[in-house]
C-alpha atoms as a PDB file:
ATOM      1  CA  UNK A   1     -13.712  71.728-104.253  1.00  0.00           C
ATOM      2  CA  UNK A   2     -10.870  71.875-102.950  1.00  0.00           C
ATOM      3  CA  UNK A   3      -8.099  69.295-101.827  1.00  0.00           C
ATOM      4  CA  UNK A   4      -5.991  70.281 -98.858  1.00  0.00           C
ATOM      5  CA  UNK A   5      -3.604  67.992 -95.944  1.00  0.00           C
ATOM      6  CA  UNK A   6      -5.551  66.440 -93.881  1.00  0.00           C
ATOM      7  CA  UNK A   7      -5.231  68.211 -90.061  1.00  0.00           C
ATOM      8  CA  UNK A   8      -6.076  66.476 -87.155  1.00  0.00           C
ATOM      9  CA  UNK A   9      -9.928  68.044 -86.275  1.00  0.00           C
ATOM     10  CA  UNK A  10     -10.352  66.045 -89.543  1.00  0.00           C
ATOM     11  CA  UNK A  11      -9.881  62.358 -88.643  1.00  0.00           C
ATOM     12  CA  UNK A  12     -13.266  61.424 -86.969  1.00  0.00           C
ATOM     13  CA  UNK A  13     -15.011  62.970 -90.560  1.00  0.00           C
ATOM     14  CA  UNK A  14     -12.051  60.786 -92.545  1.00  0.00           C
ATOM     15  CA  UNK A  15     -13.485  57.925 -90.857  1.00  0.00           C
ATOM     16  CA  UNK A  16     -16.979  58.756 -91.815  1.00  0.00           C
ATOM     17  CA  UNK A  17     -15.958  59.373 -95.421  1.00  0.00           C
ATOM     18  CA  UNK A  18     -13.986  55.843 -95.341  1.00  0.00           C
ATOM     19  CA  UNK A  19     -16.850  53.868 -94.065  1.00  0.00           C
ATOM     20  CA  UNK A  20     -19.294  55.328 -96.313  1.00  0.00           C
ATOM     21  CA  UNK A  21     -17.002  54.548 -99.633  1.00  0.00           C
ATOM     22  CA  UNK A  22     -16.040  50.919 -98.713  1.00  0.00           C
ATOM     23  CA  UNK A  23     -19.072  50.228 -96.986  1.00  0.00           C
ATOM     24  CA  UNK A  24     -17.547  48.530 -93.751  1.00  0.00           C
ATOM     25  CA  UNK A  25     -15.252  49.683 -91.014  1.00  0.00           C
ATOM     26  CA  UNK A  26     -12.076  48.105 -92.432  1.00  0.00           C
ATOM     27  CA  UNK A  27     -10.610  50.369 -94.412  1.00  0.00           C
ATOM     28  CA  UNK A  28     -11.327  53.542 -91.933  1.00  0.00           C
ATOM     29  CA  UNK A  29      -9.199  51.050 -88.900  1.00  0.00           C
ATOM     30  CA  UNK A  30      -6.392  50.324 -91.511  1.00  0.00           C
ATOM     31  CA  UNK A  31      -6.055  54.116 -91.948  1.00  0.00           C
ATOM     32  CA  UNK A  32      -6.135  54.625 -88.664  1.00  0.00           C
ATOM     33  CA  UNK A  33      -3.648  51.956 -87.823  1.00  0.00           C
ATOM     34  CA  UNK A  34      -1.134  53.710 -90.489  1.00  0.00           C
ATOM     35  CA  UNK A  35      -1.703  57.211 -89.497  1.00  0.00           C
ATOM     36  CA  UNK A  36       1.415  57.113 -86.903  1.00  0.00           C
ATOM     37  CA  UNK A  37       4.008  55.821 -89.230  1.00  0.00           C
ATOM     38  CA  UNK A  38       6.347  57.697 -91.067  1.00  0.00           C
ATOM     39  CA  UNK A  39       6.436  58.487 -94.777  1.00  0.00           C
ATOM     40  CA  UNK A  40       2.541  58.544 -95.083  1.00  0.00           C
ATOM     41  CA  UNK A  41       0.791  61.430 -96.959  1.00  0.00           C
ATOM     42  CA  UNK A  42      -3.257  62.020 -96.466  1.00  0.00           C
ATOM     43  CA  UNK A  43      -5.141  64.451 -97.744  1.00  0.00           C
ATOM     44  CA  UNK A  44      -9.023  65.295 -97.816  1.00  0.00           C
ATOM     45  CA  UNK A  45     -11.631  66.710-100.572  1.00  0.00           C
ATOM     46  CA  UNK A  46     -13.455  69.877 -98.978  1.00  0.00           C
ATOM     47  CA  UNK A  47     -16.848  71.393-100.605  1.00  0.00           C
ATOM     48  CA  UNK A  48     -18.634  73.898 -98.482  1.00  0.00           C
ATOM     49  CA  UNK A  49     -16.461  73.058 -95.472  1.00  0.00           C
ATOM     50  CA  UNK A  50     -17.486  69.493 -95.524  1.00  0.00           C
ATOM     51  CA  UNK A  51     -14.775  66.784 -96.025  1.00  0.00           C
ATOM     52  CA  UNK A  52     -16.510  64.821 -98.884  1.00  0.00           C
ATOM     53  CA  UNK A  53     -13.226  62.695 -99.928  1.00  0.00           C
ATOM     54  CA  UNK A  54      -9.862  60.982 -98.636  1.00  0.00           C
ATOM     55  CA  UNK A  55      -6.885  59.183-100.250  1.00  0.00           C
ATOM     56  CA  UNK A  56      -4.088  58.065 -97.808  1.00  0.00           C
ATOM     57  CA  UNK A  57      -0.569  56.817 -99.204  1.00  0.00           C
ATOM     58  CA  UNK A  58       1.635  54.366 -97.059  1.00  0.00           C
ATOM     59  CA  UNK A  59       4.632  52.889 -97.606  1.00  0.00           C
ATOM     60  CA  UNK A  60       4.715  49.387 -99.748  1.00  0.00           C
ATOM     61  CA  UNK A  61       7.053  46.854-100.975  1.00  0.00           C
ATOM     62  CA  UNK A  62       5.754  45.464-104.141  1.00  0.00           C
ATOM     63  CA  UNK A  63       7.914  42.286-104.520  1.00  0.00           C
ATOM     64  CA  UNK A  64       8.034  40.318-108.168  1.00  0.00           C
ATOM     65  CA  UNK A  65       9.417  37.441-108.249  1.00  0.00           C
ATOM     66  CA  UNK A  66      12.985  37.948-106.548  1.00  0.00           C
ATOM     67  CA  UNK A  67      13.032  41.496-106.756  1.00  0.00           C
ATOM     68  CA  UNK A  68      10.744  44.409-104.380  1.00  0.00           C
ATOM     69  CA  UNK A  69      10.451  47.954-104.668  1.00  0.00           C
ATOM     70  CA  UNK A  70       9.189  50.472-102.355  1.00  0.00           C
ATOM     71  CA  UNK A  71       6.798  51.716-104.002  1.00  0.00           C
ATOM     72  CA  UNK A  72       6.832  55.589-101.452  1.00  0.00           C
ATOM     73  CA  UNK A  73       9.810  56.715-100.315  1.00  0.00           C
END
């Protein structure tokens, strides 16, 4: 296996991997939705030229009590 950036003949077999994890459509819009901002990072799983996994990383605040953090820079 190996785990590679994701390029852009890749997004309609992201999707497929996405939907078939989480079971719904969700998750494959929301990464979607991200794709175009800055400071995200997504890479794919390949096994005999198939994609057969995705992780995506976004920006986030994660805010605790009066104090937040972004959690990728």
């Amino acid at each position: 296996m190996d785990i590679r950036t994701e390029k852009p003949e890749d997004v309609e077999a992201v999707r497929n991997v996405n939907i078939a994890a989480f079971g719904r459509e969700n998750e494959a819009n929301l990464v979607e939705r991200l794709r175009g901002i800055a400071s995200t990072f997504s890479f794919v799983a390949v096994e005999s030229d198939r994609i057969v996994g995705h992780i995506f990383f976004s920006p986030v605040v994660v805010v605790e009590g009066k104090c937040s953090r972004e959690a990728v820079q």
